[in-house]
C-alpha atoms as a PDB file:
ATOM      1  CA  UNK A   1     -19.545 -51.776  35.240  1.00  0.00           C
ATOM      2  CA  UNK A   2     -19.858 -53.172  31.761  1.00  0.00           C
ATOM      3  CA  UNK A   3     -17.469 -55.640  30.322  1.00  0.00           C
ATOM      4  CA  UNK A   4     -15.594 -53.483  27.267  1.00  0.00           C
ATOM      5  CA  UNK A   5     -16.993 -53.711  23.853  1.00  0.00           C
ATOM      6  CA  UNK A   6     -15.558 -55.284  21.158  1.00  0.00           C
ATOM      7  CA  UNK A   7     -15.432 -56.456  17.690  1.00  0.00           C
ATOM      8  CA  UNK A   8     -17.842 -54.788  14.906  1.00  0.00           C
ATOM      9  CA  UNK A   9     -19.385 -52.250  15.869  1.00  0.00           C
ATOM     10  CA  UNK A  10     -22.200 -50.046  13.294  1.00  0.00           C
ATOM     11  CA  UNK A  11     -22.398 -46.257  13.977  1.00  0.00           C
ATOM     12  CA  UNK A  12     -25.901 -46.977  12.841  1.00  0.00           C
ATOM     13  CA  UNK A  13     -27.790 -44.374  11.135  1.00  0.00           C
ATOM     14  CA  UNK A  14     -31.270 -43.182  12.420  1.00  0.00           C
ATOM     15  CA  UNK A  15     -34.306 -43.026  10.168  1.00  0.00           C
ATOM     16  CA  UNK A  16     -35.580 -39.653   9.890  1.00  0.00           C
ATOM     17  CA  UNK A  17     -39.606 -39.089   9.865  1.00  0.00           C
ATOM     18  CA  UNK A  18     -40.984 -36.426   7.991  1.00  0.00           C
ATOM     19  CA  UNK A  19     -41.161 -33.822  10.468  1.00  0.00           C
ATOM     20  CA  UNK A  20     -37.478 -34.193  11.166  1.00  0.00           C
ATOM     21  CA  UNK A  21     -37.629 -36.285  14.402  1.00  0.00           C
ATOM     22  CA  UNK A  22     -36.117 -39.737  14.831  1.00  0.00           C
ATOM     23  CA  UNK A  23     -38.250 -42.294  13.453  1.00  0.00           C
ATOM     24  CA  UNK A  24     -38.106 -44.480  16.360  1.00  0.00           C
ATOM     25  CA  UNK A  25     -40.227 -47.676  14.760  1.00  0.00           C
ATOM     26  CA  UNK A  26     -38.026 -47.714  12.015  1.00  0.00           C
ATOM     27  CA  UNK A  27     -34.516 -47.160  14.058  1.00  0.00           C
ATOM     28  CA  UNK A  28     -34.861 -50.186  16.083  1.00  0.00           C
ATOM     29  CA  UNK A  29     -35.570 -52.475  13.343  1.00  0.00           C
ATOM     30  CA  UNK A  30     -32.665 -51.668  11.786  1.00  0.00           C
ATOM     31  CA  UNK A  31     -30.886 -51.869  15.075  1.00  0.00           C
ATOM     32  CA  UNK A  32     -32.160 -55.522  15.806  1.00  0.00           C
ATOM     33  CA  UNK A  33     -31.302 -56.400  12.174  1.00  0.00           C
ATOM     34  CA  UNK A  34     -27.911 -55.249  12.198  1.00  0.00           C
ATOM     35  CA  UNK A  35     -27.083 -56.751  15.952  1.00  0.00           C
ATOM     36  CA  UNK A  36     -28.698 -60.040  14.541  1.00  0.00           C
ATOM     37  CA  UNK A  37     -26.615 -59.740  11.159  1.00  0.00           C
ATOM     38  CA  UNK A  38     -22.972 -59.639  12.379  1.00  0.00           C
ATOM     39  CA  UNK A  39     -22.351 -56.663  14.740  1.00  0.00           C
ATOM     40  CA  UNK A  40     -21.394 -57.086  17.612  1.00  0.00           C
ATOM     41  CA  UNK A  41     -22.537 -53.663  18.719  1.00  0.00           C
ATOM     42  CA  UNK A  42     -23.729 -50.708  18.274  1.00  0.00           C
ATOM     43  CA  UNK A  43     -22.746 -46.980  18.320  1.00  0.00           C
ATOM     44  CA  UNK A  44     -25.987 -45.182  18.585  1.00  0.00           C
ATOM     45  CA  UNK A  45     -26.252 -41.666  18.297  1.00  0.00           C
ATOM     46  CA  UNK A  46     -22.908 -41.006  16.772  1.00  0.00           C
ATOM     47  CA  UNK A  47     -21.944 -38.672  13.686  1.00  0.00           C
ATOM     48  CA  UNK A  48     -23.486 -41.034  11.275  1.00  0.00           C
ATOM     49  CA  UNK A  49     -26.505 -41.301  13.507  1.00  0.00           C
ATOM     50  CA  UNK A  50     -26.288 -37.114  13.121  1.00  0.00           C
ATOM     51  CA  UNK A  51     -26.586 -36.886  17.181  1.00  0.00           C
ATOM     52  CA  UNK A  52     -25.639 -33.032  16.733  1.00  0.00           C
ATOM     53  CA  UNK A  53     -28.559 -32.274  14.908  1.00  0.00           C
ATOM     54  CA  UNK A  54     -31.105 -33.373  17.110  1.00  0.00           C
ATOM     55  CA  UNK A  55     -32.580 -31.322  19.886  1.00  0.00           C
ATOM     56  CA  UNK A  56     -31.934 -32.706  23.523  1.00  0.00           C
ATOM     57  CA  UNK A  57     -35.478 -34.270  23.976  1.00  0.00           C
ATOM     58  CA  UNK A  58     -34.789 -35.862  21.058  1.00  0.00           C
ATOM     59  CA  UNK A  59     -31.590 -37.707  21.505  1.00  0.00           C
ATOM     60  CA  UNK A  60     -32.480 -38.662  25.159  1.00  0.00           C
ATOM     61  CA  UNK A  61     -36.615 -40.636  23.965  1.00  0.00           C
ATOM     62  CA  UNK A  62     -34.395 -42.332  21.271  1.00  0.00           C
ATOM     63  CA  UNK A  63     -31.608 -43.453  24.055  1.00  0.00           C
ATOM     64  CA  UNK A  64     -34.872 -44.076  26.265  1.00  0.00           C
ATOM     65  CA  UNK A  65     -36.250 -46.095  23.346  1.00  0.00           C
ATOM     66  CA  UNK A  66     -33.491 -47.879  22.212  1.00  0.00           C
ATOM     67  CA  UNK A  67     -32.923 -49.263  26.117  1.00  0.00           C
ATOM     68  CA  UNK A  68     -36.302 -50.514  26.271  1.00  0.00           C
ATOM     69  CA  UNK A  69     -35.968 -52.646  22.837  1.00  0.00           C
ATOM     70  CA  UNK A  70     -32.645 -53.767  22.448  1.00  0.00           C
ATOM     71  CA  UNK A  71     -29.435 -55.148  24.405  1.00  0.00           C
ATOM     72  CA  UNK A  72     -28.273 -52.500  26.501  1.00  0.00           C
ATOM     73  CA  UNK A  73     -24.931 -54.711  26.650  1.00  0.00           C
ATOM     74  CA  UNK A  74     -24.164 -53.876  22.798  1.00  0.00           C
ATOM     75  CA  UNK A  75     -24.407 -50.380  22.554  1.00  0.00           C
ATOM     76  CA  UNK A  76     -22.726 -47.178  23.247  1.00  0.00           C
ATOM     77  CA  UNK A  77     -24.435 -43.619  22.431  1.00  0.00           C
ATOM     78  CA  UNK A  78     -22.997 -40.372  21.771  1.00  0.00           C
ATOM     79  CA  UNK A  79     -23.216 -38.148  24.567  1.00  0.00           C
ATOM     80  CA  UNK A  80     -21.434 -35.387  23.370  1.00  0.00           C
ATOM     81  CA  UNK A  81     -22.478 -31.774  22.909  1.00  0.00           C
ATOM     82  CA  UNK A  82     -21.211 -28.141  22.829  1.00  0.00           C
ATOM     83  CA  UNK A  83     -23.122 -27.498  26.125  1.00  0.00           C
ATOM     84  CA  UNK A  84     -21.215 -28.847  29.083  1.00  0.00           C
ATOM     85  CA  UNK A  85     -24.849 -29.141  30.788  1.00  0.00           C
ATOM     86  CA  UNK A  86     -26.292 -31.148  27.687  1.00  0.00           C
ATOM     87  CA  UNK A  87     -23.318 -33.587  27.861  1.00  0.00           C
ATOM     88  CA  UNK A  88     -23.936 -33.962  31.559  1.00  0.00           C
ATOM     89  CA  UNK A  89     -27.794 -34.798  31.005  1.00  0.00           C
ATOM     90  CA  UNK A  90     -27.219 -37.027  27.979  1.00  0.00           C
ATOM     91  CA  UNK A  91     -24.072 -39.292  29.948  1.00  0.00           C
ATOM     92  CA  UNK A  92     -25.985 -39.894  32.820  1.00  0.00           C
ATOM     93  CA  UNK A  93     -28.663 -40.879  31.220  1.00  0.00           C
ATOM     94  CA  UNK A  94     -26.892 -43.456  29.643  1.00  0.00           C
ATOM     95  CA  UNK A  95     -25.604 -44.620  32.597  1.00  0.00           C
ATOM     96  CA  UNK A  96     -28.872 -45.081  34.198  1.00  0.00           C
ATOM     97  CA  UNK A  97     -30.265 -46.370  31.162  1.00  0.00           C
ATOM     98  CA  UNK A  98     -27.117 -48.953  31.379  1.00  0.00           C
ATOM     99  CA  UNK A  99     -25.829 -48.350  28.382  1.00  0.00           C
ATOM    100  CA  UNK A 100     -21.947 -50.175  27.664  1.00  0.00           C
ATOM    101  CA  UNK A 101     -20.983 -46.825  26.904  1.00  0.00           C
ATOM    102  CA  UNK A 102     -21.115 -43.362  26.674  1.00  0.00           C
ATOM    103  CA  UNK A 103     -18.822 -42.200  23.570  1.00  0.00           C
ATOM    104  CA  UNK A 104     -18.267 -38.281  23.826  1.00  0.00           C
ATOM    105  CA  UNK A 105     -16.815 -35.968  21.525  1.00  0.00           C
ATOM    106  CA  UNK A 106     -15.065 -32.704  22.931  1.00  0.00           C
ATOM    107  CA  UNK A 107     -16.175 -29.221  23.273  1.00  0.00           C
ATOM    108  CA  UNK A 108     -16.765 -28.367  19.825  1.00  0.00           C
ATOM    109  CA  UNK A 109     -17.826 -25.215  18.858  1.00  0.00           C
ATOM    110  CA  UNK A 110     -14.993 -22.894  20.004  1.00  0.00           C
ATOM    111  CA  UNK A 111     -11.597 -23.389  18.029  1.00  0.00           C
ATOM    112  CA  UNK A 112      -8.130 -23.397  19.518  1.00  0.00           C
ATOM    113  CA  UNK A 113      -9.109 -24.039  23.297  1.00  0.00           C
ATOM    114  CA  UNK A 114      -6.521 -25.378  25.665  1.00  0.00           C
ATOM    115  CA  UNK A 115      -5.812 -28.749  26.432  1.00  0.00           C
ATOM    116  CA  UNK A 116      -6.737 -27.413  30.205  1.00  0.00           C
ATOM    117  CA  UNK A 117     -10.216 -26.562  29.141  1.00  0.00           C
ATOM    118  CA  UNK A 118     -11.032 -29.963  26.881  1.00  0.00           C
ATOM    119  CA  UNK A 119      -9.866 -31.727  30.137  1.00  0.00           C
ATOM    120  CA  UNK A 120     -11.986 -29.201  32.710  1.00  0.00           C
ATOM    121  CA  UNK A 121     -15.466 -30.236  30.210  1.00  0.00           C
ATOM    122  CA  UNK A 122     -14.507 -34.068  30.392  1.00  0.00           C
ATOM    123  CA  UNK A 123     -14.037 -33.676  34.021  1.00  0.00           C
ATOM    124  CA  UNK A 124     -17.396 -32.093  35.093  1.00  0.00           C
ATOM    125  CA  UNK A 125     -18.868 -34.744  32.918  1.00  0.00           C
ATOM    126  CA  UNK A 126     -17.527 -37.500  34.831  1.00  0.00           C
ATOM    127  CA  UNK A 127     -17.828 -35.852  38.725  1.00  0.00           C
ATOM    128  CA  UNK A 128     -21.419 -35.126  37.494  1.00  0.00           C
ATOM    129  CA  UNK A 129     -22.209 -38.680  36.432  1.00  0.00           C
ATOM    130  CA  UNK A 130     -20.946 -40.146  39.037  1.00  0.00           C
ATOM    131  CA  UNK A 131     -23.760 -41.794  40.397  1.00  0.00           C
ATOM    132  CA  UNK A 132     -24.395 -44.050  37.265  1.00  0.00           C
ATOM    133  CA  UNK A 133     -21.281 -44.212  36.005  1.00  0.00           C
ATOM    134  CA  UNK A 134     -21.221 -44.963  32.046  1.00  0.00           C
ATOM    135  CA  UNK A 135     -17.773 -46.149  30.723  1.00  0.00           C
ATOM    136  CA  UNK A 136     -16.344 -42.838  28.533  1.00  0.00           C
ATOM    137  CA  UNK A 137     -15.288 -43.487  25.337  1.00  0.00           C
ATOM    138  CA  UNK A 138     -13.431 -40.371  23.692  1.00  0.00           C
ATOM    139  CA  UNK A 139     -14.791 -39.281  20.582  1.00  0.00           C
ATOM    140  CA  UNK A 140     -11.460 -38.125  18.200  1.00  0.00           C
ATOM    141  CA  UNK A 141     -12.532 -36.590  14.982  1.00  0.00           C
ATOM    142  CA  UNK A 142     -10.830 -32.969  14.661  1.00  0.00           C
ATOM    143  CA  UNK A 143     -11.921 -33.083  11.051  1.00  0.00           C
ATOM    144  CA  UNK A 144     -15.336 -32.151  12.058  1.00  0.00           C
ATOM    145  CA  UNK A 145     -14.981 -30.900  16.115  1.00  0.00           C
ATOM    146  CA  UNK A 146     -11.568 -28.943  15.104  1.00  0.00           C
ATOM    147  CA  UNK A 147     -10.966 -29.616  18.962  1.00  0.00           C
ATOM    148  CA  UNK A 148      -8.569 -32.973  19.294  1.00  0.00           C
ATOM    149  CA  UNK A 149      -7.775 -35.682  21.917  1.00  0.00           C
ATOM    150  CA  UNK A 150      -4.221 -34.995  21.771  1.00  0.00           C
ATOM    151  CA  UNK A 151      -2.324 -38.346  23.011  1.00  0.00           C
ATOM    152  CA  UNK A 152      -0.908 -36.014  25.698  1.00  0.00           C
ATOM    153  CA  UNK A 153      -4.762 -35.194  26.656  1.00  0.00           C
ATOM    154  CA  UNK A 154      -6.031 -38.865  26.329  1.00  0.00           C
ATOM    155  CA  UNK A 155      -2.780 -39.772  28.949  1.00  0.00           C
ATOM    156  CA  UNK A 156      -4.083 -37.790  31.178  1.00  0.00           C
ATOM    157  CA  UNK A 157      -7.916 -38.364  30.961  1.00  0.00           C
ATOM    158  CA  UNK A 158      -7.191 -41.591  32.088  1.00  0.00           C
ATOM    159  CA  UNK A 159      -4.359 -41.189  34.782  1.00  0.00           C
ATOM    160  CA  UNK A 160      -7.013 -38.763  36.481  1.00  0.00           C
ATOM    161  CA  UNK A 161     -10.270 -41.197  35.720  1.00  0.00           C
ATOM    162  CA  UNK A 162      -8.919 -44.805  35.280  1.00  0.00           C
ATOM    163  CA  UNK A 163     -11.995 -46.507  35.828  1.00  0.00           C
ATOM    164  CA  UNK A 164     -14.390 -44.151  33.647  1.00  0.00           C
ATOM    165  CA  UNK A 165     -12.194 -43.634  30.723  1.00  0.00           C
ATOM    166  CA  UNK A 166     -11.636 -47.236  29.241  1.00  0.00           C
ATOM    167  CA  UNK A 167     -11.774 -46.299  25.322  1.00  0.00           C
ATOM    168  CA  UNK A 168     -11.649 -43.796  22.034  1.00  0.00           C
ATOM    169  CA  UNK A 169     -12.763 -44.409  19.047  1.00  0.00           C
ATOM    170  CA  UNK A 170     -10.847 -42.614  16.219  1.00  0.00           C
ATOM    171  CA  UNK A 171     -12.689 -40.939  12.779  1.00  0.00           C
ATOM    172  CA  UNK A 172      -9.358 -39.119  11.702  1.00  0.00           C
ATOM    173  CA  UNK A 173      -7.983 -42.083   9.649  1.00  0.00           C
ATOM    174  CA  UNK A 174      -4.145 -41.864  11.495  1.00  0.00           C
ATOM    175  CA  UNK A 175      -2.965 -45.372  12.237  1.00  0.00           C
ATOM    176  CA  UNK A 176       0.312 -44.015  13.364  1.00  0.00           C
ATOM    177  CA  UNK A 177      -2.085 -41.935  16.392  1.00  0.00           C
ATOM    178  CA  UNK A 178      -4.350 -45.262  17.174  1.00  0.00           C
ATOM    179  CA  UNK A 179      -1.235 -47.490  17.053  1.00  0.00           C
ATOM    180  CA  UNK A 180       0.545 -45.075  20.091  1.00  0.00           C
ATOM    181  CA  UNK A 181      -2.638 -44.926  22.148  1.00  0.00           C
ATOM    182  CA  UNK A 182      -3.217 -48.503  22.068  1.00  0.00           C
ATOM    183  CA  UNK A 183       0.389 -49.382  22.592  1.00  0.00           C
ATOM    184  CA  UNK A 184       0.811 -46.302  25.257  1.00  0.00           C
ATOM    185  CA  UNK A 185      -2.129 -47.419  27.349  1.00  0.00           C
ATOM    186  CA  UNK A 186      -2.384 -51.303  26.839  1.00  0.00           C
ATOM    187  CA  UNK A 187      -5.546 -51.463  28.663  1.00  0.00           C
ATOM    188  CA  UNK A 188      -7.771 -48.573  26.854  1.00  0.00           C
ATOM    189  CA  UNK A 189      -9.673 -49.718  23.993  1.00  0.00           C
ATOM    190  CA  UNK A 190      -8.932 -47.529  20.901  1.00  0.00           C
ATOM    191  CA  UNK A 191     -11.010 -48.686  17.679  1.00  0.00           C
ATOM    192  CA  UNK A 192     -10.481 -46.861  14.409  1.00  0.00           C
ATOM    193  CA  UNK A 193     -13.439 -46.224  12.197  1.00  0.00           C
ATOM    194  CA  UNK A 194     -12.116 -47.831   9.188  1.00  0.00           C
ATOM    195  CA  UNK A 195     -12.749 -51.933   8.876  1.00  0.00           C
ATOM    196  CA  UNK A 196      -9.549 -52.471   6.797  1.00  0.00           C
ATOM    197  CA  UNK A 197      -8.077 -52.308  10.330  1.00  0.00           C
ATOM    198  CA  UNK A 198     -10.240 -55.285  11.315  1.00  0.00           C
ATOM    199  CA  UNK A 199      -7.305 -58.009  10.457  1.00  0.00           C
ATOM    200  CA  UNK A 200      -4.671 -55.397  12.249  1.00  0.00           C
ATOM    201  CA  UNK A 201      -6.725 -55.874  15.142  1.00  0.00           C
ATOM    202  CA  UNK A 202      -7.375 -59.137  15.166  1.00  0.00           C
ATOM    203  CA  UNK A 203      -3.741 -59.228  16.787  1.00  0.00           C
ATOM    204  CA  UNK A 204      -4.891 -57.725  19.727  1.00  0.00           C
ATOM    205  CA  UNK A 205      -3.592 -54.390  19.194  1.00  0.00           C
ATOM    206  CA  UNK A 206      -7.287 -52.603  18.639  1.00  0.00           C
ATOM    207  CA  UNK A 207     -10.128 -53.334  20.200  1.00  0.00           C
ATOM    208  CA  UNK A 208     -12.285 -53.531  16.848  1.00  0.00           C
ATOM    209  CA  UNK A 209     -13.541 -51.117  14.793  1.00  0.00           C
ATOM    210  CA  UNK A 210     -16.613 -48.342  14.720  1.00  0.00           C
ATOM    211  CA  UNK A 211     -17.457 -47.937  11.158  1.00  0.00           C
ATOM    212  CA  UNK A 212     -20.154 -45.722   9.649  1.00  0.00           C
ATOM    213  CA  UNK A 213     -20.158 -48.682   6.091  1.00  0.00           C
ATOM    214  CA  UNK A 214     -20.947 -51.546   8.803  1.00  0.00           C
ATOM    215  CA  UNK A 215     -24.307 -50.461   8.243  1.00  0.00           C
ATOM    216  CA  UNK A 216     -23.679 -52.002   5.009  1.00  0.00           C
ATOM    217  CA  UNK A 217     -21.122 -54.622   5.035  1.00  0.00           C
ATOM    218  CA  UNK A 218     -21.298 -56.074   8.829  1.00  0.00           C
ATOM    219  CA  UNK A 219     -21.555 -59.845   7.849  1.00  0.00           C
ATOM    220  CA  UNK A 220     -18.370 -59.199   5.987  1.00  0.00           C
ATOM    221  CA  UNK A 221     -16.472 -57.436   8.456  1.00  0.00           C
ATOM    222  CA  UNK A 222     -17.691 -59.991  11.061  1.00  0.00           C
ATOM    223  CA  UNK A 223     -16.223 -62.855   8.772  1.00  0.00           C
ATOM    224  CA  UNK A 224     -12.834 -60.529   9.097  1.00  0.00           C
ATOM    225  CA  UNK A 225     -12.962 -60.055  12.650  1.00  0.00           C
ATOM    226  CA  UNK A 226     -14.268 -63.807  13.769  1.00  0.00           C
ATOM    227  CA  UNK A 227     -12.530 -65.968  11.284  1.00  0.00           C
ATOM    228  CA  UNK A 228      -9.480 -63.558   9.528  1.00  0.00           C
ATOM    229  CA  UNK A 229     -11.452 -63.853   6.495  1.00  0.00           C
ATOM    230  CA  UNK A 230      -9.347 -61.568   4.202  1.00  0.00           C
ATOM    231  CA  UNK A 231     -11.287 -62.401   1.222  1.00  0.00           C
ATOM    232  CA  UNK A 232     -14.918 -61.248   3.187  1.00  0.00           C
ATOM    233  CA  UNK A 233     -12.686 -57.921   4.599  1.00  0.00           C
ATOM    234  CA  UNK A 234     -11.752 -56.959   0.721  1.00  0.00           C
ATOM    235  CA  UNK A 235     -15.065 -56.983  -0.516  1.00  0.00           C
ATOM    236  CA  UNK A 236     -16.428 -55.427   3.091  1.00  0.00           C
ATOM    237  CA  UNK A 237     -13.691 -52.144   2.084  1.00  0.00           C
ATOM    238  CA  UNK A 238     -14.303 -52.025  -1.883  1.00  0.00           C
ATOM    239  CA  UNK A 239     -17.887 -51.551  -0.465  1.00  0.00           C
ATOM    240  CA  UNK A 240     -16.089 -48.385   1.921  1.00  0.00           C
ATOM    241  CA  UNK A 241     -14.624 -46.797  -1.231  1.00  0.00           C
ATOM    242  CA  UNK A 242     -18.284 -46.618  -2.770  1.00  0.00           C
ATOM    243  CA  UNK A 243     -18.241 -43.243  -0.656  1.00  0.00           C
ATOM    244  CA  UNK A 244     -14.933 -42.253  -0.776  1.00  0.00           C
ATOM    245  CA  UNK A 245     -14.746 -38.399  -1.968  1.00  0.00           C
ATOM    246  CA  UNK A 246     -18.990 -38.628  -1.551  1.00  0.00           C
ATOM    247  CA  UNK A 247     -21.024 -37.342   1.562  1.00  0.00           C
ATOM    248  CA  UNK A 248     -20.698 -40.429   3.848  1.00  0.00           C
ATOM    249  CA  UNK A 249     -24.215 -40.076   6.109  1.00  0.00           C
ATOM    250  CA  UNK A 250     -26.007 -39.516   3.132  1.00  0.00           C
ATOM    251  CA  UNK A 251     -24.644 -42.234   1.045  1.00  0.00           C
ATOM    252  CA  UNK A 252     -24.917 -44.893   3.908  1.00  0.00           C
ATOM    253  CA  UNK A 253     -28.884 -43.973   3.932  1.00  0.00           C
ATOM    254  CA  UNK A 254     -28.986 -44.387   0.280  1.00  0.00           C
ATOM    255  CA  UNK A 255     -27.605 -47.777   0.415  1.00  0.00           C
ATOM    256  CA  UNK A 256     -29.804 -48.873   3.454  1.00  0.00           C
ATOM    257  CA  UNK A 257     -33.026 -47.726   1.365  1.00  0.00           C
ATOM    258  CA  UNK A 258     -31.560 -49.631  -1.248  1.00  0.00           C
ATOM    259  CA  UNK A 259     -30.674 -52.815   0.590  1.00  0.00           C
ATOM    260  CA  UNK A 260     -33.958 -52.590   3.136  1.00  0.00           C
ATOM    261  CA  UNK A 261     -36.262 -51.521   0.311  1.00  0.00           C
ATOM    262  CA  UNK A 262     -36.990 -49.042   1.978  1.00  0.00           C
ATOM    263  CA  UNK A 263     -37.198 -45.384   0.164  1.00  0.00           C
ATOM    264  CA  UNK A 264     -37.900 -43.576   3.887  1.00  0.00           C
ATOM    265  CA  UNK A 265     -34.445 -44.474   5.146  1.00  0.00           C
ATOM    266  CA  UNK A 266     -32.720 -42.607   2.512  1.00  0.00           C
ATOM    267  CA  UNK A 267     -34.028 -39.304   4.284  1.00  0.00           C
ATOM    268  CA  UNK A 268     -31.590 -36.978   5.993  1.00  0.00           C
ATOM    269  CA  UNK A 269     -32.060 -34.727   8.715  1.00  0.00           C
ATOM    270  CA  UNK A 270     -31.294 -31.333   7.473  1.00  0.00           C
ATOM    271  CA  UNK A 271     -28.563 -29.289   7.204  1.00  0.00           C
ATOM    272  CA  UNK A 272     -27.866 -33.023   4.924  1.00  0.00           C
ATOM    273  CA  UNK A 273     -29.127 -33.698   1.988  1.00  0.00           C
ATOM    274  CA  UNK A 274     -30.033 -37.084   0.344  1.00  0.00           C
ATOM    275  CA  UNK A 275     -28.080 -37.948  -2.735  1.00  0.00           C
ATOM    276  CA  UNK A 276     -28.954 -37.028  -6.245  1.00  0.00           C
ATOM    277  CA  UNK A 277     -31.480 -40.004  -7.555  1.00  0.00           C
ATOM    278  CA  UNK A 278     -28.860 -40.746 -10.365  1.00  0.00           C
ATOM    279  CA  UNK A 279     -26.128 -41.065  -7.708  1.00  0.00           C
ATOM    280  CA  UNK A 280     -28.499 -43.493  -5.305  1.00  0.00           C
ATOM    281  CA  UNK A 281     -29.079 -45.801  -8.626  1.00  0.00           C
ATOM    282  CA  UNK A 282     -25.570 -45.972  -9.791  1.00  0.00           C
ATOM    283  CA  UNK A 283     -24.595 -46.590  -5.934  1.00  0.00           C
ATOM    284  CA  UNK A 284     -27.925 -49.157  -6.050  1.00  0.00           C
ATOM    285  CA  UNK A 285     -25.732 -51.309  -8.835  1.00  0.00           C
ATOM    286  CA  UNK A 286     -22.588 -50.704  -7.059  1.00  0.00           C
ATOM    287  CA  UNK A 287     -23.457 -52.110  -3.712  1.00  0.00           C
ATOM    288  CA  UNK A 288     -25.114 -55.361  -5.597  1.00  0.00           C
ATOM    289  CA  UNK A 289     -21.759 -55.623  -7.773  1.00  0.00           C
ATOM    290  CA  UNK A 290     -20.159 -55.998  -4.699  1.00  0.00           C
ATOM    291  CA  UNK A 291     -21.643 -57.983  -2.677  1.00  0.00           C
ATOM    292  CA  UNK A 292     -22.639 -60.468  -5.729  1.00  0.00           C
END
């Protein structure tokens, strides 16, 4: 298995051709350029890579793709889906691919199912993967699933599957939940998906963080992370609040069109929309404010 990622990690968005499939060419050059400019890995295929809005055949050539081109070693895809069977096919298929990870949401679709049943879906997932055995990374963000990794659930996930369940990364923004899973299960990598944690855990308390604006400000949070560069991790979070109260996967596209030059990134897969062109110039001046 894997060593356990680390550090800064970009839940890096995927370019979007016009006939609303991945644009492969233009996801792994922005893949390479973020891995060469101060992540240390990548979530691919996550929320703000809009996973759940691809069709199967979709997400599985871009995993396929993304194996062949870039270090296997610093990445972790989203596997999850509503379909138990679709979650199956996309996990193993990052564990034969040899992906670090396979980071999977739960069930998502119906509301107010027991703990019994999120634990029954995780469960088939790893018997069925068995064979190539991806490291599972849960995927907490009720906000959005409305179906939670309770603490009580995570405990058990990994009692039952030590050696497949290693990790979690959390999009709900509740340090006080992240700070009792990591200090619950000292071993199980929990990273938050805000990089104003970054200096928090620096102290070894989280394992780093997954952040949808490290597609934007990874140099800086890699200064914070590496070197406990609290000046770098202020300017990396004023960049954060750019979006705050704004649609996040849309914004983050604006600013990589912006900072890329690139108009094509800005494109969202639908049902997303791109931001008004007023709000992409204003955020244009915003993000060079900052990081000037």
């Amino acid at each position: 298995m894997t060593a356990p990622l680390r550090g800064v990690i970009a839940a890096v968005a995927t370019p979007i051709s016009v006939d609303h499939k991945p644009d492969t060419a233009r996801f792994l050059k922005l893949a390479q350029h973020l891995l060469d400019h101060g992540c240390d890995a990548l979530n691919v295929l996550g929320t703000t890579g809009e996973a759940t809005s691809f069709a199967l055949g979709d997400r599985l050539a871009l995993m396929s793709a993304a194996a062949g081109a870039l270090d296997r070693s610093r990445m972790m895809v989203g596997t999850g889906a509503a379909a138990l069977g679709d979650a199956i096919a996309l996990t193993r298929h990052a564990g034969e691919l040899g992906f670090a990870g396979a980071l999977v949401l739960p069930p998502f679709y119906y509301k107010g199912v027991s703990e019994d049943g999120v634990f029954d879906y995780v469960a088939a997932i790893v018997a069925a993967t068995a064979a190539d055995p991806a490291p599972i990374y849960l995927y907490h963000y009720p906000a959005l699933s409305g179906v939670p990794y309770t603490p009580e659930l995570v405990g058990r996930l990994i009692e039952a599957f030590p050696k497949r369940i290693v990790g979690l990364k959390d999009s709900s923004g509740d340090l006080a939940y992240e700070r009792l899973l990591a200090e619950r299960h000292k071993s199980f990598s929990v990273f938050p998906a805000n990089e104003a944690t970054l200096l928090e855990g620096r102290t070894g308390i989280f394992a780093g963080c997954i952040s949808a604006t490290c597609n934007l400000n990874a140099d800086l949070c890699s200064k914070a992370w590496r070197d406990g560069d609290a000046t770098a991790l202020s300017t990396a979070v004023a960049i954060r609040k750019l979006f705050d109260g704004k649609p996040l996967v849309a914004g983050v596209k604006a600013g990589l069109a912006h900072l890329h030059g690139d108009p094509a990134l800005a494109r969202p897969m639908p049902p997303l929309t791109a931001w008004a062109q007023a709000e992409a110039a204003d955020l244009a001046i915003r993000l060079d404010e900052a990081r000037n």
